[in-house]
N, C-alpha and C. Protein backbone atom coordinates (compact mmCIF):
# COMPACT_ATOMS: atom_id res chain seq x y z
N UNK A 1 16.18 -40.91 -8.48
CA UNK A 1 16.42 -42.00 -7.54
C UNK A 1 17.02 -41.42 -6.27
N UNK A 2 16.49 -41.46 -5.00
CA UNK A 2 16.69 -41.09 -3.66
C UNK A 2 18.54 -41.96 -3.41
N UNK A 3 19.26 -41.17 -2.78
CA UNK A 3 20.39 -41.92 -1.96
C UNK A 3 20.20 -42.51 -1.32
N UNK A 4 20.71 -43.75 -1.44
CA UNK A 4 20.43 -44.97 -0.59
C UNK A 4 21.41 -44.76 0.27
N UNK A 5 22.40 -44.23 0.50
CA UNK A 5 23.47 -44.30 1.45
C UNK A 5 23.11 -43.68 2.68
N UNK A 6 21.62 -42.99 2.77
CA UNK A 6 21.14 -41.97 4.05
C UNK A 6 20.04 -42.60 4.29
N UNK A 7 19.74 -42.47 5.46
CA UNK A 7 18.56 -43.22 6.76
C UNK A 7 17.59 -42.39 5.21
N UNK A 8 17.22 -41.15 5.44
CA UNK A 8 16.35 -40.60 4.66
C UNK A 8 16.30 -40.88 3.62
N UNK A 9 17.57 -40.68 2.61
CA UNK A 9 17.04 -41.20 1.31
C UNK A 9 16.52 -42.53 0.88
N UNK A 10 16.95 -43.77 1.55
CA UNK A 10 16.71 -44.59 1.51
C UNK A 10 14.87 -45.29 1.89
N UNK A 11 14.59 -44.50 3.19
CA UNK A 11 13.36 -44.07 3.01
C UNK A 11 12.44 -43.43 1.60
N UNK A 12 13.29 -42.59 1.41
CA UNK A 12 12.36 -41.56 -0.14
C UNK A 12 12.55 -42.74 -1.04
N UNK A 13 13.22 -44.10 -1.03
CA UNK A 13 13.20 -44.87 -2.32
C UNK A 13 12.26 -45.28 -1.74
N UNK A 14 11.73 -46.14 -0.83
CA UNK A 14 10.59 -46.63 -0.37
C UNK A 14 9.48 -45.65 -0.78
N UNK A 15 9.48 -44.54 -0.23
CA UNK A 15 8.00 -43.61 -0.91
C UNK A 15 8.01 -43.91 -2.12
N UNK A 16 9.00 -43.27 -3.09
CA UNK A 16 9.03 -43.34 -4.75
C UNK A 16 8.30 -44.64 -5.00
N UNK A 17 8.86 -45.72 -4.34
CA UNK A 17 8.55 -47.39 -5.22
C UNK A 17 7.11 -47.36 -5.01
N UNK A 18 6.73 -47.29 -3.49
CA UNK A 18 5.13 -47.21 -3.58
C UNK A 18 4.87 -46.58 -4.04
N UNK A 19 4.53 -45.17 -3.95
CA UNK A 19 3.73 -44.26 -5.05
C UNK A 19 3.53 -45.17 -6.25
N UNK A 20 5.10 -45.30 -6.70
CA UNK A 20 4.96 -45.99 -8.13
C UNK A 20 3.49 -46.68 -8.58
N UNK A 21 3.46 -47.53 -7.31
CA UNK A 21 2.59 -48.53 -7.66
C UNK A 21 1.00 -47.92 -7.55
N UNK A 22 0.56 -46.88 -7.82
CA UNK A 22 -0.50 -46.27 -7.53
C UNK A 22 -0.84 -46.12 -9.25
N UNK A 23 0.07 -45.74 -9.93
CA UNK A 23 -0.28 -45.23 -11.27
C UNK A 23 0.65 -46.47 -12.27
N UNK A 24 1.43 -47.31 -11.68
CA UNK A 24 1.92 -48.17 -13.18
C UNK A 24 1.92 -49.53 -12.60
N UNK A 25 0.78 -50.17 -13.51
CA UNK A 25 0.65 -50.99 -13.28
C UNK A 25 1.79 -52.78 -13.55
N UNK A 26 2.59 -52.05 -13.56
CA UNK A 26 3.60 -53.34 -13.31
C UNK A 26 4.72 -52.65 -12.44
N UNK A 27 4.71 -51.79 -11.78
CA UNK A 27 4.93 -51.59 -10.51
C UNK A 27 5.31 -52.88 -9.65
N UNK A 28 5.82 -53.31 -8.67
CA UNK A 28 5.69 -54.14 -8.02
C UNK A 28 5.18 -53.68 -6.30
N UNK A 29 4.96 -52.53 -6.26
CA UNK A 29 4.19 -52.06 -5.01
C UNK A 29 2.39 -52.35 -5.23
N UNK A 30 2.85 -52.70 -6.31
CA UNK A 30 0.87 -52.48 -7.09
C UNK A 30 0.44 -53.82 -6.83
N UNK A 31 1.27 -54.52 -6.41
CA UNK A 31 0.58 -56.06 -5.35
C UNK A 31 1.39 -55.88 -4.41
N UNK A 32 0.85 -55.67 -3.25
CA UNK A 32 1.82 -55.93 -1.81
C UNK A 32 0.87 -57.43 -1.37
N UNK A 33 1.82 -57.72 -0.75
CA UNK A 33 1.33 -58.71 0.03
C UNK A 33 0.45 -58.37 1.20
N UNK A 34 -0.80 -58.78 1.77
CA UNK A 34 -1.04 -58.11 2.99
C UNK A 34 -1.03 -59.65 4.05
N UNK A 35 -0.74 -59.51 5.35
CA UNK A 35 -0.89 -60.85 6.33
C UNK A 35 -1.52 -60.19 7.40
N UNK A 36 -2.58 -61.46 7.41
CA UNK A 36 -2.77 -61.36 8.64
C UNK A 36 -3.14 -62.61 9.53
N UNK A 37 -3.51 -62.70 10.49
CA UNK A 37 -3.99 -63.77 11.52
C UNK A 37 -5.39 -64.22 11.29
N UNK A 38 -5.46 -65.54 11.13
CA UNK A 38 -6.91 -66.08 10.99
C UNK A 38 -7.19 -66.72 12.31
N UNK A 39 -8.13 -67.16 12.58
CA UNK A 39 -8.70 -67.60 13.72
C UNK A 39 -8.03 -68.96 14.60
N UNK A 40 -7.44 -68.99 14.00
CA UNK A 40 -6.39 -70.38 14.66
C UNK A 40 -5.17 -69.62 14.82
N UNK A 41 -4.68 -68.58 14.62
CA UNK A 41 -3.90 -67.93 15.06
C UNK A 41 -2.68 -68.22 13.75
N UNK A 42 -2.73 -69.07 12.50
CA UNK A 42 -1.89 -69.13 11.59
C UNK A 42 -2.15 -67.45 11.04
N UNK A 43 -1.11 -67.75 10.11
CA UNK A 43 -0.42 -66.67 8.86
C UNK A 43 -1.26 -66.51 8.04
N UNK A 44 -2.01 -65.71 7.46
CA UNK A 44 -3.01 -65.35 6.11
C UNK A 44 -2.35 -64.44 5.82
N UNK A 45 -1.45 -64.43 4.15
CA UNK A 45 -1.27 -63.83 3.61
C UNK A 45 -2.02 -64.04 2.12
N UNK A 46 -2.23 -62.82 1.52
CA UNK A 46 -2.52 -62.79 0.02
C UNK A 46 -2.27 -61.82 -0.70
N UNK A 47 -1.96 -61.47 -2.03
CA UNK A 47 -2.10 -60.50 -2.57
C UNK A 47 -3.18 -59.62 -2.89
N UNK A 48 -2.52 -58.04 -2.79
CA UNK A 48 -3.67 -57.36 -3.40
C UNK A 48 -3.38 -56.33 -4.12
N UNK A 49 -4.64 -55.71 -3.98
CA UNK A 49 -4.24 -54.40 -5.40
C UNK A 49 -4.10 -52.96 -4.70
N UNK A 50 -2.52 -52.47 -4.55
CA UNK A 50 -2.71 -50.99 -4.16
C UNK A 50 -4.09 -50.15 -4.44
N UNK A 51 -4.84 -49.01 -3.53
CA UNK A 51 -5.39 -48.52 -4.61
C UNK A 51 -5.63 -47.11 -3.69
N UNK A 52 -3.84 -47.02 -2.87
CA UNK A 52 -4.28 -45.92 -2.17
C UNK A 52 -3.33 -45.65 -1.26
N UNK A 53 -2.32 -44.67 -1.43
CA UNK A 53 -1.07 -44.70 -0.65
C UNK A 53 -0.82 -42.59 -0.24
N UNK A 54 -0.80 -42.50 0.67
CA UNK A 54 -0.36 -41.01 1.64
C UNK A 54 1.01 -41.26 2.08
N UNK A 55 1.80 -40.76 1.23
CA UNK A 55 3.68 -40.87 1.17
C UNK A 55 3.90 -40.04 2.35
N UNK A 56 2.97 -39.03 2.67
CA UNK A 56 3.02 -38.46 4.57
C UNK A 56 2.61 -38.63 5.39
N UNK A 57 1.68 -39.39 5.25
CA UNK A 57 1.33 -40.07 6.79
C UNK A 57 1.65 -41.54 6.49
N UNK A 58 2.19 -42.10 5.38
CA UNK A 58 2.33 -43.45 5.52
C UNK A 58 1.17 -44.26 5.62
N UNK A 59 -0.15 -44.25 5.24
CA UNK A 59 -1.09 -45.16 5.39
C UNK A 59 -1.55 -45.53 3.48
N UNK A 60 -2.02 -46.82 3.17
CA UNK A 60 -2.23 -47.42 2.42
C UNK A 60 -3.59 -48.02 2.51
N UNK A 61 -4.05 -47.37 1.28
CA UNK A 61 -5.36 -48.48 1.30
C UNK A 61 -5.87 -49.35 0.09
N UNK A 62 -6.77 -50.42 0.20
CA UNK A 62 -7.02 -51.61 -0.47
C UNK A 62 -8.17 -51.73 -0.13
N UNK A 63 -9.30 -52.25 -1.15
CA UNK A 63 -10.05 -52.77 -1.52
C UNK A 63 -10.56 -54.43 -1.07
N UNK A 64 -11.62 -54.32 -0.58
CA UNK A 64 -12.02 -56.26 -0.60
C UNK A 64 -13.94 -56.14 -0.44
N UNK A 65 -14.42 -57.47 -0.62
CA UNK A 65 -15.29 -57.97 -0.34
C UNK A 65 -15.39 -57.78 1.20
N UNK A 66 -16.54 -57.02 1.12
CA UNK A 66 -16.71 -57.39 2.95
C UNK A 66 -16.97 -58.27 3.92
N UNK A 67 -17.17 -59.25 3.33
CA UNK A 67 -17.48 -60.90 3.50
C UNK A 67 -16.56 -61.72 3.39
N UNK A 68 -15.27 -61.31 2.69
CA UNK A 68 -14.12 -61.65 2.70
C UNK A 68 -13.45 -61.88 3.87
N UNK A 69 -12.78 -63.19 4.20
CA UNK A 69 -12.21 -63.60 5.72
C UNK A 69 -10.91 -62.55 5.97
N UNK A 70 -10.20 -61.71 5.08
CA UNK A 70 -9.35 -61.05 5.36
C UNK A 70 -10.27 -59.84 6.88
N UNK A 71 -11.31 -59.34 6.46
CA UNK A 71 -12.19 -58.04 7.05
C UNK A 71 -12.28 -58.72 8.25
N UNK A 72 -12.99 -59.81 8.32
CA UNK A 72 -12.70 -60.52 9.79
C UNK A 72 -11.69 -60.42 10.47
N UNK A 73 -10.99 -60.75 9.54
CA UNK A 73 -9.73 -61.15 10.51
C UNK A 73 -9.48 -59.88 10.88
N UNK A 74 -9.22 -58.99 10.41
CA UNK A 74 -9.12 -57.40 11.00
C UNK A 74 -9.79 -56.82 12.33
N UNK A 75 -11.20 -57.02 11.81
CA UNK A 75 -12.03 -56.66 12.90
C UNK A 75 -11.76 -56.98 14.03
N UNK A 76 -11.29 -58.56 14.18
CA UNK A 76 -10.81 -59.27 14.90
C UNK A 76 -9.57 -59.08 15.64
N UNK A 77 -8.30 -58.63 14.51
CA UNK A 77 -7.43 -58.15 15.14
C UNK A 77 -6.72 -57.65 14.22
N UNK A 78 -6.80 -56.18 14.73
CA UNK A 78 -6.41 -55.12 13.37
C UNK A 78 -4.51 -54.99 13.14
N UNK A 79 -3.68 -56.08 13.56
CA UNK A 79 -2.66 -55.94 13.26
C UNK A 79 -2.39 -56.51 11.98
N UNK A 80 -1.41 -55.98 10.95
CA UNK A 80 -1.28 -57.00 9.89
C UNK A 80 0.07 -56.49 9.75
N UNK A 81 0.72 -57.24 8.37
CA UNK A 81 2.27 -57.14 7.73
C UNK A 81 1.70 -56.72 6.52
N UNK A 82 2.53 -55.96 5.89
CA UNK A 82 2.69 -55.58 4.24
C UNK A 82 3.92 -56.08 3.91
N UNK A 83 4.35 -56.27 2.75
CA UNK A 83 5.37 -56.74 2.19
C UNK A 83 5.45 -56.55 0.54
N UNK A 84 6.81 -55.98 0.12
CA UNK A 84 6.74 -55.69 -1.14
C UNK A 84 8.35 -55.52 -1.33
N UNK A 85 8.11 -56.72 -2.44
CA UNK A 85 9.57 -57.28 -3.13
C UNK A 85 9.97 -56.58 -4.51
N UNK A 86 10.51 -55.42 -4.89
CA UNK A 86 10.77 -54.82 -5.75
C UNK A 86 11.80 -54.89 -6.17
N UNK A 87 12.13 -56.33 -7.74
CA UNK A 87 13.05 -55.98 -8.36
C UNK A 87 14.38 -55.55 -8.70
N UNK A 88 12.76 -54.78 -9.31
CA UNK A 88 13.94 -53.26 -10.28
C UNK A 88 14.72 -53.00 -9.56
N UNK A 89 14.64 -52.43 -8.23
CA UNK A 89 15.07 -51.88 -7.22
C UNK A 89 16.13 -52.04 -5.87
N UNK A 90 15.71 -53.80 -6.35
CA UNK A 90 16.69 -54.79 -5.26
C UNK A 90 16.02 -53.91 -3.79
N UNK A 91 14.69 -54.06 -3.68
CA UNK A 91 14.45 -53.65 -2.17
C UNK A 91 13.56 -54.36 -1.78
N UNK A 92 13.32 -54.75 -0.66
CA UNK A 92 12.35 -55.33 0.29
C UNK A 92 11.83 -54.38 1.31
N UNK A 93 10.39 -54.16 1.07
CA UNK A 93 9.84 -53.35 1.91
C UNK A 93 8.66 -54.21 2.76
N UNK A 94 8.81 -53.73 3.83
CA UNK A 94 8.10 -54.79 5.37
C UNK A 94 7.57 -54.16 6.40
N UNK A 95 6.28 -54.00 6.31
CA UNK A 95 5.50 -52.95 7.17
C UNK A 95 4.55 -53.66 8.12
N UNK A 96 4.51 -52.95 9.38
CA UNK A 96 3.78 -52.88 10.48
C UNK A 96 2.68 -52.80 10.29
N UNK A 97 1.65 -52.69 10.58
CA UNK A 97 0.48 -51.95 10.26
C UNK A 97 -1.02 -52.13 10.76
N UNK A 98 -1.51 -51.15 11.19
CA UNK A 98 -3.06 -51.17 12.35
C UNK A 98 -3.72 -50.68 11.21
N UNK A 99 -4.43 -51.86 10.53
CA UNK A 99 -5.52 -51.81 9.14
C UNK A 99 -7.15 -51.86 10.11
N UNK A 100 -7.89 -50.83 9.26
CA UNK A 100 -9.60 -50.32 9.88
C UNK A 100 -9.97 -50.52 8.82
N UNK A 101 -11.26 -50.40 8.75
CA UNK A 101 -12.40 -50.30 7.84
C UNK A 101 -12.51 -49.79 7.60
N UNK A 102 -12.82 -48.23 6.71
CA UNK A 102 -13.26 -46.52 6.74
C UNK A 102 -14.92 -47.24 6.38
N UNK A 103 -15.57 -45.75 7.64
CA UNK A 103 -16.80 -45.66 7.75
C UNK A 103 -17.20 -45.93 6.44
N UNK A 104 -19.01 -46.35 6.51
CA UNK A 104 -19.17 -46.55 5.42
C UNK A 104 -19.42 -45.37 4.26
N UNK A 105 -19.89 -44.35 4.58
CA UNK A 105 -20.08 -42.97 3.94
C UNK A 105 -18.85 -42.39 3.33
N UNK A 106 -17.57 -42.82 3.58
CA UNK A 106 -16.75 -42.55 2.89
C UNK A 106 -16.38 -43.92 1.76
N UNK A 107 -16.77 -45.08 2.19
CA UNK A 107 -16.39 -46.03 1.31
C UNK A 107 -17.77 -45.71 0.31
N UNK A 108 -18.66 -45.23 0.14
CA UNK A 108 -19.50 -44.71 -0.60
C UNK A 108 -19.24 -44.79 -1.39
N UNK A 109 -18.36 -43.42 -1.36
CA UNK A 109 -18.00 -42.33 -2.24
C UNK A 109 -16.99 -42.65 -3.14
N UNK A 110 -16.10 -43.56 -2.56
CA UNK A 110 -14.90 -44.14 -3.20
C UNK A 110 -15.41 -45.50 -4.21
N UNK A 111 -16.77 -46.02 -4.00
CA UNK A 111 -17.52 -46.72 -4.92
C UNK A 111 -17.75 -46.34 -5.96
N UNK A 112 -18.44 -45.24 -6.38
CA UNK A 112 -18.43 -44.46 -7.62
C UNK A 112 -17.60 -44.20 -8.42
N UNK A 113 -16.22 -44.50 -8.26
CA UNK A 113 -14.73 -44.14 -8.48
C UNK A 113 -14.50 -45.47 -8.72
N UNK A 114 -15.01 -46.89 -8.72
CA UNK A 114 -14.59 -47.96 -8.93
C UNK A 114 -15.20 -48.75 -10.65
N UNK A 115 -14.09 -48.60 -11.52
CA UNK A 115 -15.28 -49.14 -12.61
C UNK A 115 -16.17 -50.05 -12.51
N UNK A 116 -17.08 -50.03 -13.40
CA UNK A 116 -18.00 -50.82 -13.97
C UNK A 116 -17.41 -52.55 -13.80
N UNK A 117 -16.76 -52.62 -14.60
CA UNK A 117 -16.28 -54.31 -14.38
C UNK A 117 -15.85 -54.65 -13.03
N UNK A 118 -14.72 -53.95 -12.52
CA UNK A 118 -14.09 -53.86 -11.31
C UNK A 118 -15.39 -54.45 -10.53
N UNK A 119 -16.77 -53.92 -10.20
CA UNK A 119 -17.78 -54.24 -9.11
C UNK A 119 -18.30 -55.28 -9.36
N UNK A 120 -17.82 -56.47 -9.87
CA UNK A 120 -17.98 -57.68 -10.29
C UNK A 120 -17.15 -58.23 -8.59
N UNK A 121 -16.23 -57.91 -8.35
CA UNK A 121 -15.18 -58.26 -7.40
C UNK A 121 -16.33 -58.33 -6.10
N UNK A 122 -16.97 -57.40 -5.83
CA UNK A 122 -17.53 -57.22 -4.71
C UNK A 122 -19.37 -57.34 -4.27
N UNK A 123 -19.25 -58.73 -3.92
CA UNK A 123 -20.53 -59.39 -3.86
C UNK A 123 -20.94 -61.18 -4.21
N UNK A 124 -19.64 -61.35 -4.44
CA UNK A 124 -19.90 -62.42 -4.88
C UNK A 124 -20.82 -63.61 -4.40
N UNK A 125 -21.91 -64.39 -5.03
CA UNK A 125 -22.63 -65.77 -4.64
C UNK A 125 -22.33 -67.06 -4.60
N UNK A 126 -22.03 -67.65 -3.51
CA UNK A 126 -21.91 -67.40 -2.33
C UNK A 126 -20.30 -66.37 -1.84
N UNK A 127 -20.21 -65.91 -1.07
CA UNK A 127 -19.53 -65.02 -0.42
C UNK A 127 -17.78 -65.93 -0.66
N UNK A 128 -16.79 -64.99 -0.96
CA UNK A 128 -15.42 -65.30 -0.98
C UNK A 128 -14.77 -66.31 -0.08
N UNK A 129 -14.42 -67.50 -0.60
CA UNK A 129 -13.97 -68.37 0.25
C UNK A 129 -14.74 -69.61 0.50
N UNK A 130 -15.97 -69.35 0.06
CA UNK A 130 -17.17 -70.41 0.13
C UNK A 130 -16.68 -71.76 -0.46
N UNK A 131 -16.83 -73.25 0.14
CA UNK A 131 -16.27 -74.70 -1.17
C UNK A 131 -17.64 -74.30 -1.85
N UNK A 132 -17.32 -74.51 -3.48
CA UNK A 132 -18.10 -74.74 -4.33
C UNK A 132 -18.14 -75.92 -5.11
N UNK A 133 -18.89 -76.90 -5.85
CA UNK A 133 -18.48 -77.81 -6.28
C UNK A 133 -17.76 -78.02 -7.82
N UNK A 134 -17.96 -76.55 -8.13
CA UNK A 134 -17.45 -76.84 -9.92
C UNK A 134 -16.64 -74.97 -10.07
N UNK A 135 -15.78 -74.70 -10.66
CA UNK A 135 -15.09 -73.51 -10.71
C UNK A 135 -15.98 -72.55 -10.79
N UNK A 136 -17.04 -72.24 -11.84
CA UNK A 136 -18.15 -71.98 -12.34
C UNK A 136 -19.17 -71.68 -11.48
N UNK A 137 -19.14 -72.20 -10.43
CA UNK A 137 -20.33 -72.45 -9.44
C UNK A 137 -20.63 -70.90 -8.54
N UNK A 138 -20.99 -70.18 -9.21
CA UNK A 138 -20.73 -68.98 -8.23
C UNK A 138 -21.18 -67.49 -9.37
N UNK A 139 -21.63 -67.15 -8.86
CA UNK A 139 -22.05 -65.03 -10.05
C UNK A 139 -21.25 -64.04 -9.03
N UNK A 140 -21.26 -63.46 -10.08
CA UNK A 140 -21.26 -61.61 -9.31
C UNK A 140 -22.22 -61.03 -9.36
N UNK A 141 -22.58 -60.70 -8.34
CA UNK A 141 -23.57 -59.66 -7.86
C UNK A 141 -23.15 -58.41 -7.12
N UNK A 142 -22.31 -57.48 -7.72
CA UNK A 142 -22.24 -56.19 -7.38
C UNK A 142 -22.95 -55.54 -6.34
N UNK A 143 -22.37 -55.22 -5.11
CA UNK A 143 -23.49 -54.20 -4.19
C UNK A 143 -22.38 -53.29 -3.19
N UNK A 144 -22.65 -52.44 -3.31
CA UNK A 144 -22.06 -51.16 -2.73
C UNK A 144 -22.14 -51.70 -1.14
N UNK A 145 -22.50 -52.52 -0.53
CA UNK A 145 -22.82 -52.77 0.97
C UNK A 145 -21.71 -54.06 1.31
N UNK A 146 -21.35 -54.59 -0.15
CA UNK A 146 -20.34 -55.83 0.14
C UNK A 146 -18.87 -55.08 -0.59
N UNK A 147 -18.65 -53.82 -0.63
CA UNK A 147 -17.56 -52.69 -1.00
C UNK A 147 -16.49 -52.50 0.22
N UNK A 148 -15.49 -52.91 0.45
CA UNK A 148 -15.11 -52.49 1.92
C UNK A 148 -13.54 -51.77 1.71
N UNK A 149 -13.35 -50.85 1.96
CA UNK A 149 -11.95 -50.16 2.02
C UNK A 149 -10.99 -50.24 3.55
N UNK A 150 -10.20 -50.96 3.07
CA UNK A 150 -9.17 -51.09 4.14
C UNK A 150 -8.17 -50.37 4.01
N UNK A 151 -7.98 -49.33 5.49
CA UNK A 151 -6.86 -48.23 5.61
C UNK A 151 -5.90 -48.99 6.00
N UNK A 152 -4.70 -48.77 6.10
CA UNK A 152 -3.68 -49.50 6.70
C UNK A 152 -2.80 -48.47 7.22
N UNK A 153 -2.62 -47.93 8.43
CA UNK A 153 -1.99 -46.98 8.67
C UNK A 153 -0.49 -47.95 9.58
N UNK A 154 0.43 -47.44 8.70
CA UNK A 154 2.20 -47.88 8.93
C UNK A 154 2.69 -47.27 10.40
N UNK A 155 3.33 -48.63 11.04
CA UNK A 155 3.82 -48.00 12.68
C UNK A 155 5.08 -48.37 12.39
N UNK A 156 5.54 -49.03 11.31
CA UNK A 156 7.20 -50.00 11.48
C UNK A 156 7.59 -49.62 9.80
N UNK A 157 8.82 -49.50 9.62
CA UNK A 157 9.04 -49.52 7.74
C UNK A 157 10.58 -50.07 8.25
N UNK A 158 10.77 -51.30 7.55
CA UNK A 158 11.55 -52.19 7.66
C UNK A 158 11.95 -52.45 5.61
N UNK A 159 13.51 -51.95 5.91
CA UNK A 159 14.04 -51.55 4.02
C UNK A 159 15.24 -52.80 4.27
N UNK A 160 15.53 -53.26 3.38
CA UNK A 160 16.84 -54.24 2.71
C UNK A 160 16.61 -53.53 1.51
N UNK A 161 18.17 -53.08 1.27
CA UNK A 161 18.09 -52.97 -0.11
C UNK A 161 19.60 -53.67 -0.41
N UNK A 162 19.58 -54.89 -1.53
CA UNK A 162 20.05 -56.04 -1.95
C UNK A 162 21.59 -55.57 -2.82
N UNK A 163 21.97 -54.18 -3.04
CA UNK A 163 23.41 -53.94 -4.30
C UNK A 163 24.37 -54.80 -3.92
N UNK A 164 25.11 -53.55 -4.28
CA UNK A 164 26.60 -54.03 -4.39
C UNK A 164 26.53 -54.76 -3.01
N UNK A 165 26.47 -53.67 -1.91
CA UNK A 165 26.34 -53.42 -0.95
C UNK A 165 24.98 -53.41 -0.11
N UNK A 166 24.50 -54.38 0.66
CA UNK A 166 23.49 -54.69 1.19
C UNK A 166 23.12 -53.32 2.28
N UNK A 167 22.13 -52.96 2.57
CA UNK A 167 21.90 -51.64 3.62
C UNK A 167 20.08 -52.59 4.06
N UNK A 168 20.59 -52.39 5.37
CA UNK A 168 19.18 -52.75 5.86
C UNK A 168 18.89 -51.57 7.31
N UNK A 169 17.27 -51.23 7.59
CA UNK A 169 17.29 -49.95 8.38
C UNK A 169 15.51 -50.27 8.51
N UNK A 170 15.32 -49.69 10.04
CA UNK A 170 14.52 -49.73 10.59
C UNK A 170 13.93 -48.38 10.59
N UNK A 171 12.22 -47.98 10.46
CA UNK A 171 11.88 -46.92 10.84
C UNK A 171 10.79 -46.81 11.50
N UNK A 172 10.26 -45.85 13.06
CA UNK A 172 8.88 -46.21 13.18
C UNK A 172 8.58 -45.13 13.61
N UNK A 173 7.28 -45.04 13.48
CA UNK A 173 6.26 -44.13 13.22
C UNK A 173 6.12 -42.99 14.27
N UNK A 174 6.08 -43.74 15.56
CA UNK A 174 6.86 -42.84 17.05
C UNK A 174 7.89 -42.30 17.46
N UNK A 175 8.63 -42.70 16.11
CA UNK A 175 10.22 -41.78 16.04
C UNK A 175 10.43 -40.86 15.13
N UNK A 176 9.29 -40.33 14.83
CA UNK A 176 8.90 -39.46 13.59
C UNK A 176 9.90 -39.87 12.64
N UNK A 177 9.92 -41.49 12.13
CA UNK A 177 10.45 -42.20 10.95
C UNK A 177 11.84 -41.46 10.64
N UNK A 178 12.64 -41.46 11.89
CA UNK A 178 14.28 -40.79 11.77
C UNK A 178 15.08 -42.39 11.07
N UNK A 179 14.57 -43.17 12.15
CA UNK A 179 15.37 -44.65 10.90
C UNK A 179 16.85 -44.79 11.88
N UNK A 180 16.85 -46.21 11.89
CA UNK A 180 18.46 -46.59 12.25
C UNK A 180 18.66 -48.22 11.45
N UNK A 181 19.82 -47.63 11.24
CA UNK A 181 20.64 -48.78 10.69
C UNK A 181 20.68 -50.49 11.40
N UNK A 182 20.75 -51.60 10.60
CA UNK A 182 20.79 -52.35 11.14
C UNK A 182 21.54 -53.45 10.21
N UNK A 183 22.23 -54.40 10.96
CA UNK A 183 22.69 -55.47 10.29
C UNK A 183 22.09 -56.32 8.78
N UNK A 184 22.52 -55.90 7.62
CA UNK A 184 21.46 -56.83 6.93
C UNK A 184 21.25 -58.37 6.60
């Protein structure tokens, strides 16, 4: 467990918790929240499934339907929030973040790497979000072309961590993530 009492260590609990959530699945990094802006300019948030975190450059990536209104909304305007409420840990982690698409030749490749059941997720008839009239009303149709990997590369890391003693601290990405303290 990283020292929470230092700009840095307190950071390294943030790496540790995510990582976490890459390999155990009751993790609580292993659903972050992602938000973003829909076309009326409200809040879209939803959960999703880690499935891809660089503890040195800070970028995260996730999985969706490419037809999915989240990808829009990106395309549209690639700012979003992460958010991840951990517990165990008493921490709140709250991220910045300029989320892309990766080309498709690399989301390829990362298809093959996705099980068998899992590609049920991506393709669905009619497309994610569609009114249907009965729950039922709808197949999977699997296709590598409705596969979309979203990078999320981190500009802000915003920590509360909840003890004895509350510590809250700012870090960003143009400050080569040195971190300052802040009121919690």
């Amino acid at each position: 467990m990283s020292d929470i009492t230092t700009l840095a260590g307190l950071l390294g609990l943030a790496r540790e918790r995510i990582t976490a959530g890459l390999g155990d699945r009751d993790a609580a990094a292993r659903l972050p929240v992602l938000a973003t802006r829909d076309a009326q300019g409200w809040p879209s948030a939803r959960t999703m499934v880690l499935r891809g975190f660089d503890a040195r450059d800070w970028t995260l990536d996730i999985h969706s339907d490419a037809d999915a209104a989240k990808v829009l909304q990106l395309t549209d305007g690639p700012r979003a929030a992460i958010h991840v409420w951990d517990a165990e840990a008493s921490l709140q982690i709250r991220m910045r973040a300029h989320v892309v698409r990766l080309p498709h030749d690399e989301e390829k490749g990362l298809w093959e790497e996705v099980p068998e059941p899992a590609r049920a997720q991506y393709g669905a008839v009619p497309p994610p979000g569609t009114p249907i009239a009965a729950a039922d009303a709808w197949h999977p149709n699997p296709r590598p072309a409705r596969f979309a990997v979203l990078r999320a590369r981190v500009l802000r890391v915003e920590l509360l961590h909840v003890g004895e003693i509350h510590r809250r601290a700012r870090y960003e990405r143009e400050e080569g993530w040195q971190g300052s303290w802040l009121v919690p």
